[in-house]
PDB file of N, CA and C in Angstrom:
ATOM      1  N   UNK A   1    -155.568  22.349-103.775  1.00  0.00           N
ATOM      2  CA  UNK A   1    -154.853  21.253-104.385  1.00  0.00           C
ATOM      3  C   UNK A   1    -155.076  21.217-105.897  1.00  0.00           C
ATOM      4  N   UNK A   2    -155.907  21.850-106.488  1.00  0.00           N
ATOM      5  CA  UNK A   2    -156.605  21.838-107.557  1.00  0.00           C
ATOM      6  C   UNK A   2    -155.216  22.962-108.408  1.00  0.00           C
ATOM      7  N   UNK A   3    -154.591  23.811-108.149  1.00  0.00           N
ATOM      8  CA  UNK A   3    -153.575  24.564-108.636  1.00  0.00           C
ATOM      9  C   UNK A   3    -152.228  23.430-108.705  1.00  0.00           C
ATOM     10  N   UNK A   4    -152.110  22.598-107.918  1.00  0.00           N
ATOM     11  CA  UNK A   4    -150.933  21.789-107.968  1.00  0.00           C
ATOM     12  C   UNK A   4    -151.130  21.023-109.333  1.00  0.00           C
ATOM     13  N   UNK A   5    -152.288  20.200-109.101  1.00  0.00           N
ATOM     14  CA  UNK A   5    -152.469  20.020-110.340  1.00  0.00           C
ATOM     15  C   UNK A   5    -152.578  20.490-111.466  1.00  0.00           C
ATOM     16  N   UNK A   6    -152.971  21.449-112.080  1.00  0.00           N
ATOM     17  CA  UNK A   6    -153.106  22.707-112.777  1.00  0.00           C
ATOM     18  C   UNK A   6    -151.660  22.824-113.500  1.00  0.00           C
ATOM     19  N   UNK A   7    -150.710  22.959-112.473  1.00  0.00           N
ATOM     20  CA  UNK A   7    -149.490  23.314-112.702  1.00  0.00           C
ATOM     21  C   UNK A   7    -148.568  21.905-112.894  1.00  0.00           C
ATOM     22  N   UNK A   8    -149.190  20.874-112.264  1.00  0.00           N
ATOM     23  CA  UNK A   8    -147.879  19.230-113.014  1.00  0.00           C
ATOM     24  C   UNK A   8    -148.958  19.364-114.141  1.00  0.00           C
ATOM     25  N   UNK A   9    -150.262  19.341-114.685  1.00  0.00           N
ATOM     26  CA  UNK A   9    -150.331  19.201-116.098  1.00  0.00           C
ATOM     27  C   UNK A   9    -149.614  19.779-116.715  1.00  0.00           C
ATOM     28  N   UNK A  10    -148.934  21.148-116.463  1.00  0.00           N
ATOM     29  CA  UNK A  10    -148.098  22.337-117.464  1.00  0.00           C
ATOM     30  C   UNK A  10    -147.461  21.674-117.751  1.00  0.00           C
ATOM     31  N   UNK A  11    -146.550  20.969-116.526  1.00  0.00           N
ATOM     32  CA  UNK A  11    -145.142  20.470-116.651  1.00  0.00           C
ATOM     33  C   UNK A  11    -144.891  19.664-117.686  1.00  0.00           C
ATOM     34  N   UNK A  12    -145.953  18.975-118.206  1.00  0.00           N
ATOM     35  CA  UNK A  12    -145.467  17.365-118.941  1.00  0.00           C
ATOM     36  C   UNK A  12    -146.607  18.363-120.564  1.00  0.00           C
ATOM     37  N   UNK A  13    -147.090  19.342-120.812  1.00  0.00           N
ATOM     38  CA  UNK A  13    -147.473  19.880-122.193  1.00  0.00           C
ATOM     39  C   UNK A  13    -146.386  20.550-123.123  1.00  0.00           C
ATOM     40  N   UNK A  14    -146.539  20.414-124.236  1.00  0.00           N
ATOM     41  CA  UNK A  14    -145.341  21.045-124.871  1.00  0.00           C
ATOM     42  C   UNK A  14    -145.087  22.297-124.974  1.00  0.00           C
ATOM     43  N   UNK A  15    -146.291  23.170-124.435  1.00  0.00           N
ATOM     44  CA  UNK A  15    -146.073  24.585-124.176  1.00  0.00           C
ATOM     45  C   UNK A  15    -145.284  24.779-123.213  1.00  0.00           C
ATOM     46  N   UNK A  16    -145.217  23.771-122.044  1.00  0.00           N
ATOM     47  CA  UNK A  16    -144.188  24.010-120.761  1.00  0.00           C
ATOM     48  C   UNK A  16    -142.655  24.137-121.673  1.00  0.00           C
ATOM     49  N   UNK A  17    -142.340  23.225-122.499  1.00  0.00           N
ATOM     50  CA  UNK A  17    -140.950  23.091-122.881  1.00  0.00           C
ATOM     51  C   UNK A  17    -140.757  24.408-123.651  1.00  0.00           C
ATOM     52  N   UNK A  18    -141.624  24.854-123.962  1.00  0.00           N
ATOM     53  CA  UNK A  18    -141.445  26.493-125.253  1.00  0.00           C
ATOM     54  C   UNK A  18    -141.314  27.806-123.973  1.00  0.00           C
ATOM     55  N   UNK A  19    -141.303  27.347-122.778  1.00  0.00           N
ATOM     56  CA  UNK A  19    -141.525  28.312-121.749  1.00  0.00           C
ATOM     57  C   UNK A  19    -139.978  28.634-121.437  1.00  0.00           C
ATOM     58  N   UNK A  20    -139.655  30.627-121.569  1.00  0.00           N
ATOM     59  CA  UNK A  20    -138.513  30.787-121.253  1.00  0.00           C
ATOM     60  C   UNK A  20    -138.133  30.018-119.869  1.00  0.00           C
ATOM     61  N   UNK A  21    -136.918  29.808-119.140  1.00  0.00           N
ATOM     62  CA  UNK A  21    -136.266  29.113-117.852  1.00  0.00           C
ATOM     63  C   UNK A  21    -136.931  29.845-116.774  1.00  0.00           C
ATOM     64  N   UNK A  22    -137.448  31.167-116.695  1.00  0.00           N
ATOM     65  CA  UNK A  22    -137.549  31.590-115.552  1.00  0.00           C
ATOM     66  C   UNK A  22    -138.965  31.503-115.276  1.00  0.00           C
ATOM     67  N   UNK A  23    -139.809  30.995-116.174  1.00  0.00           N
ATOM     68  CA  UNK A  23    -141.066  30.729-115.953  1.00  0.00           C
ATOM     69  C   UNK A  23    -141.378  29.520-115.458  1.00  0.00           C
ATOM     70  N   UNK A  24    -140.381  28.586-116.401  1.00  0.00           N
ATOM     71  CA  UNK A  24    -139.860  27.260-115.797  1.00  0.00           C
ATOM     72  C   UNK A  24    -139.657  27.424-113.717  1.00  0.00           C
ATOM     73  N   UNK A  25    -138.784  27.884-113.418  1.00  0.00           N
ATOM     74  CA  UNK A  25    -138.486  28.150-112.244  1.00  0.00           C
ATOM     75  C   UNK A  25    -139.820  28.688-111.590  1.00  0.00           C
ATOM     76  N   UNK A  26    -140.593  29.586-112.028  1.00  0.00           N
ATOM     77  CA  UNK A  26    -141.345  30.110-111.412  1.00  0.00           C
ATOM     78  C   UNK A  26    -142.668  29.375-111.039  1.00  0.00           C
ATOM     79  N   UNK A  27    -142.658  28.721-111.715  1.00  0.00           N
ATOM     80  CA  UNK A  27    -143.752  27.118-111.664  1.00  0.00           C
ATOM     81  C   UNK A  27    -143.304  25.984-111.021  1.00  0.00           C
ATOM     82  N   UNK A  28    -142.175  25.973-111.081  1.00  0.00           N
ATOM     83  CA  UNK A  28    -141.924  25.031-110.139  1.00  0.00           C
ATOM     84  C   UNK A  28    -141.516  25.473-108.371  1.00  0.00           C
ATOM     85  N   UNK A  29    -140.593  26.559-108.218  1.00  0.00           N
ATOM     86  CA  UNK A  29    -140.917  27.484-107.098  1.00  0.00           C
ATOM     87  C   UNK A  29    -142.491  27.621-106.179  1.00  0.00           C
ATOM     88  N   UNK A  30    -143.452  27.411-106.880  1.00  0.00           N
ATOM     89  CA  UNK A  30    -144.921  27.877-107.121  1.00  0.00           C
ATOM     90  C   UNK A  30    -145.463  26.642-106.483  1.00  0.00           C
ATOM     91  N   UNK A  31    -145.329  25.668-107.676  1.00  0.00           N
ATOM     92  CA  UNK A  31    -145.673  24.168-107.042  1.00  0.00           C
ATOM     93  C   UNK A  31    -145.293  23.626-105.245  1.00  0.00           C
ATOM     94  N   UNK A  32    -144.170  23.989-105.247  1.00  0.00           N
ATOM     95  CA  UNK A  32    -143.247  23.560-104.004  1.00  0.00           C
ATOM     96  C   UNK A  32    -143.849  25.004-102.644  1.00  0.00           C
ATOM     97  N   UNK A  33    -144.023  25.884-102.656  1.00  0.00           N
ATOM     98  CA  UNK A  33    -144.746  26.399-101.602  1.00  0.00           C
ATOM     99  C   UNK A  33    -146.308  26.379-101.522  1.00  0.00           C
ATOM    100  N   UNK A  34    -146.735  25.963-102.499  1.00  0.00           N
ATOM    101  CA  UNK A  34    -148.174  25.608-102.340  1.00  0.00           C
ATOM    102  C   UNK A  34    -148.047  24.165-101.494  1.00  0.00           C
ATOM    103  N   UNK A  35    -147.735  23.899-101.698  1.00  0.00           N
ATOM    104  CA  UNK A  35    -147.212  22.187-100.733  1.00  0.00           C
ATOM    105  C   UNK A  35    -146.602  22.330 -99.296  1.00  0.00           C
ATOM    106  N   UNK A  36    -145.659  23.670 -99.121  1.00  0.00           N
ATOM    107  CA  UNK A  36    -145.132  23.635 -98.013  1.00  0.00           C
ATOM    108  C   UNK A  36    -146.119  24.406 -97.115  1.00  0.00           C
ATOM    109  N   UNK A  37    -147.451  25.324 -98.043  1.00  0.00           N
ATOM    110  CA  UNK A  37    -147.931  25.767 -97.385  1.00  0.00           C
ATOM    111  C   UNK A  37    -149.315  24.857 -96.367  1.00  0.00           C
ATOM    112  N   UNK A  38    -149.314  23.896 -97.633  1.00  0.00           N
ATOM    113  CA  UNK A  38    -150.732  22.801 -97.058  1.00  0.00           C
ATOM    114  C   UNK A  38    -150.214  22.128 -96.297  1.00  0.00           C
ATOM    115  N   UNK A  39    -148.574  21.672 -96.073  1.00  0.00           N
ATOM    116  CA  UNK A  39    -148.048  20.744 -95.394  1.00  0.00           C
ATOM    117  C   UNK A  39    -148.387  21.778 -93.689  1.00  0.00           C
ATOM    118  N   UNK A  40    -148.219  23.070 -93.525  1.00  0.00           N
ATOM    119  CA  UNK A  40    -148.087  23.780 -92.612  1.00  0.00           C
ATOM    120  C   UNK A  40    -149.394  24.072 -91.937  1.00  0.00           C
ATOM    121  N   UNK A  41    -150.125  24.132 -93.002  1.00  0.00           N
ATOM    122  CA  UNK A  41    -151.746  24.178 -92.211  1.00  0.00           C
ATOM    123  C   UNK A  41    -152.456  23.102 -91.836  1.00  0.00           C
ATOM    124  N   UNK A  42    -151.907  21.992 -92.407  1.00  0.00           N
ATOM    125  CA  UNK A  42    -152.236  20.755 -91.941  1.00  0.00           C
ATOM    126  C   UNK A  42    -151.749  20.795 -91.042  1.00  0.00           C
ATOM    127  N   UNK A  43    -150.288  20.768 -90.187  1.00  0.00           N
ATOM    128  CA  UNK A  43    -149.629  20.652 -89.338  1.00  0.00           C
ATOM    129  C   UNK A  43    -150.594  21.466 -88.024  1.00  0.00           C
ATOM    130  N   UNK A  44    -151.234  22.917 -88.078  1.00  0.00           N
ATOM    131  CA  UNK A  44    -151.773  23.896 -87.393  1.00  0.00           C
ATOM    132  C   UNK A  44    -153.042  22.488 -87.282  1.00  0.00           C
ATOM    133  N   UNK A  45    -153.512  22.301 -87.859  1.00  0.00           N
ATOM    134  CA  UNK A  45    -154.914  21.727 -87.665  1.00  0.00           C
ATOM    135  C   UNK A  45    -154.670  20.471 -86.824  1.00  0.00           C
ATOM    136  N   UNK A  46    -153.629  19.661 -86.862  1.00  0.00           N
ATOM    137  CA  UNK A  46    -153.553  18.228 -85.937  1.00  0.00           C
ATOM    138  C   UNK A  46    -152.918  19.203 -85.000  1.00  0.00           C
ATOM    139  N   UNK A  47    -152.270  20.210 -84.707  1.00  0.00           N
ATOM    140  CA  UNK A  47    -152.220  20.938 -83.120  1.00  0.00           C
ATOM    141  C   UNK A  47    -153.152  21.534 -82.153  1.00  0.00           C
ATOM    142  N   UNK A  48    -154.194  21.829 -83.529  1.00  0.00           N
ATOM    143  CA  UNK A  48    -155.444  22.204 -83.115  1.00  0.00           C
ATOM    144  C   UNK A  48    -156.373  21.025 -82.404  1.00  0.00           C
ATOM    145  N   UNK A  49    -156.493  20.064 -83.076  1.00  0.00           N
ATOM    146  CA  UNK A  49    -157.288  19.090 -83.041  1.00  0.00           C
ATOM    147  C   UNK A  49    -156.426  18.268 -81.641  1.00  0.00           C
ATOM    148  N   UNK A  50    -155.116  18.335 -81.602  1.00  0.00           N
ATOM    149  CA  UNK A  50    -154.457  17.981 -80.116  1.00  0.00           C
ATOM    150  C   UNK A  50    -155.382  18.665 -79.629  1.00  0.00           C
ATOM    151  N   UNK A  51    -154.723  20.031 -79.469  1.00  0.00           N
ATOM    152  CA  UNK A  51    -155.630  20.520 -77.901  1.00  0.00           C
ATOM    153  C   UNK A  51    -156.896  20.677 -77.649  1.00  0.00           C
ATOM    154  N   UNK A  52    -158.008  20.349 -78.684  1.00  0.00           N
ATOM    155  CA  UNK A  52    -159.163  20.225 -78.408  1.00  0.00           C
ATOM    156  C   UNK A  52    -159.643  18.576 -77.745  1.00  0.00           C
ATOM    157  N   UNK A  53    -159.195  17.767 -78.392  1.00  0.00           N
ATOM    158  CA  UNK A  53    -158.598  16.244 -77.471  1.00  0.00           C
ATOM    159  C   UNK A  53    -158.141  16.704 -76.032  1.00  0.00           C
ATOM    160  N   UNK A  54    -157.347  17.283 -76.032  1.00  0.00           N
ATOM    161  CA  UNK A  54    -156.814  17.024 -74.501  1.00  0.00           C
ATOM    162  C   UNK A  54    -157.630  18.066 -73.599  1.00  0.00           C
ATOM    163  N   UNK A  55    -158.385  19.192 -74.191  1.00  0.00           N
ATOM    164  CA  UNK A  55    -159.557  19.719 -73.386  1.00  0.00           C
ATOM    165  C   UNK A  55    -160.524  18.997 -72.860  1.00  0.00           C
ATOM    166  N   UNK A  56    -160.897  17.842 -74.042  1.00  0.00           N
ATOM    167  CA  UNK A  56    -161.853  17.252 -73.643  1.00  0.00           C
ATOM    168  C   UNK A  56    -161.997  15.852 -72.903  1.00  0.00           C
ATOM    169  N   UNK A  57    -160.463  15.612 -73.194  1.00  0.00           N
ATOM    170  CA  UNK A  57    -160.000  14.792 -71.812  1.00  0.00           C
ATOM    171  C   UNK A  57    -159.743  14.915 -70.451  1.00  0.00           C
ATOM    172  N   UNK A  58    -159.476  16.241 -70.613  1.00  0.00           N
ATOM    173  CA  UNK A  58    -159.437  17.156 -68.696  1.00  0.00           C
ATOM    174  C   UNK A  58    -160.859  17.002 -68.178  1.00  0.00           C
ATOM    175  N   UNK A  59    -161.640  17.905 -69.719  1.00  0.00           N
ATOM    176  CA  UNK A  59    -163.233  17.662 -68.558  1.00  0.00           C
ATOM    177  C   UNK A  59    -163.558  16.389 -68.311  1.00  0.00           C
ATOM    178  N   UNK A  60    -163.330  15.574 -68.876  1.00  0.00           N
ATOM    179  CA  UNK A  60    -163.839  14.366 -68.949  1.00  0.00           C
ATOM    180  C   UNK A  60    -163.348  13.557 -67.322  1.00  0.00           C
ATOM    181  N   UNK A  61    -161.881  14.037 -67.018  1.00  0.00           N
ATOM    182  CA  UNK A  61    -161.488  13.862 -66.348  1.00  0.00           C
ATOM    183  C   UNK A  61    -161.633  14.183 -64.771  1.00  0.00           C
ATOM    184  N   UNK A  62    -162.029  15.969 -64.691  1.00  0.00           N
ATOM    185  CA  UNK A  62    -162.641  16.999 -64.226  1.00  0.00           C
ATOM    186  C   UNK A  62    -164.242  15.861 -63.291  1.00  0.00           C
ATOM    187  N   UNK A  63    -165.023  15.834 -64.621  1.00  0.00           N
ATOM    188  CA  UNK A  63    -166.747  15.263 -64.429  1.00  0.00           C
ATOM    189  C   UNK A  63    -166.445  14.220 -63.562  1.00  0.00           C
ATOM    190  N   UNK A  64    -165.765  13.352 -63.393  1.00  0.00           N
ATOM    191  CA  UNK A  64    -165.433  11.738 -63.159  1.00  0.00           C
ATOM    192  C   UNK A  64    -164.889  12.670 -61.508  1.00  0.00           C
ATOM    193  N   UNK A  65    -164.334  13.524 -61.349  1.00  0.00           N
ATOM    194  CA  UNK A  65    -163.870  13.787 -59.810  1.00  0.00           C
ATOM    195  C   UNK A  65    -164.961  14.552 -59.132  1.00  0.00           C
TER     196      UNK A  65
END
């Protein structure tokens, strides 16, 4: 998360505005899959964290029979 930031400070310095367009693009391109990528591993980890919940609700379930 520390690169996202990194990269909105660029955005708002006046070196960002002296930056040819495609660097422009390329930072912002940059910004937006670093995000889609944390959004995605977050996503893996509450699927993870499901099925370790519902393992431990079977045994739980399992012990009790």
């Amino acid at each position: 998360m520390r690169t996202i930031e990194n990269l909105r400070n660029l955005l708002v310095t006046q070196s960002y505005r002296q930056l040819p367009d495609l660097s422009k693009d390329i930072i912002l391109k940059s910004i937006k899959a670093i995000r889609y990528n944390a959004s995605c591993l977050f996503s893996v980890a509450l699927i993870q964290l499901k099925r370790i919940l519902e393992s431990i609700n079977n045994s739980q379930v399992l012990a009790k029979e």
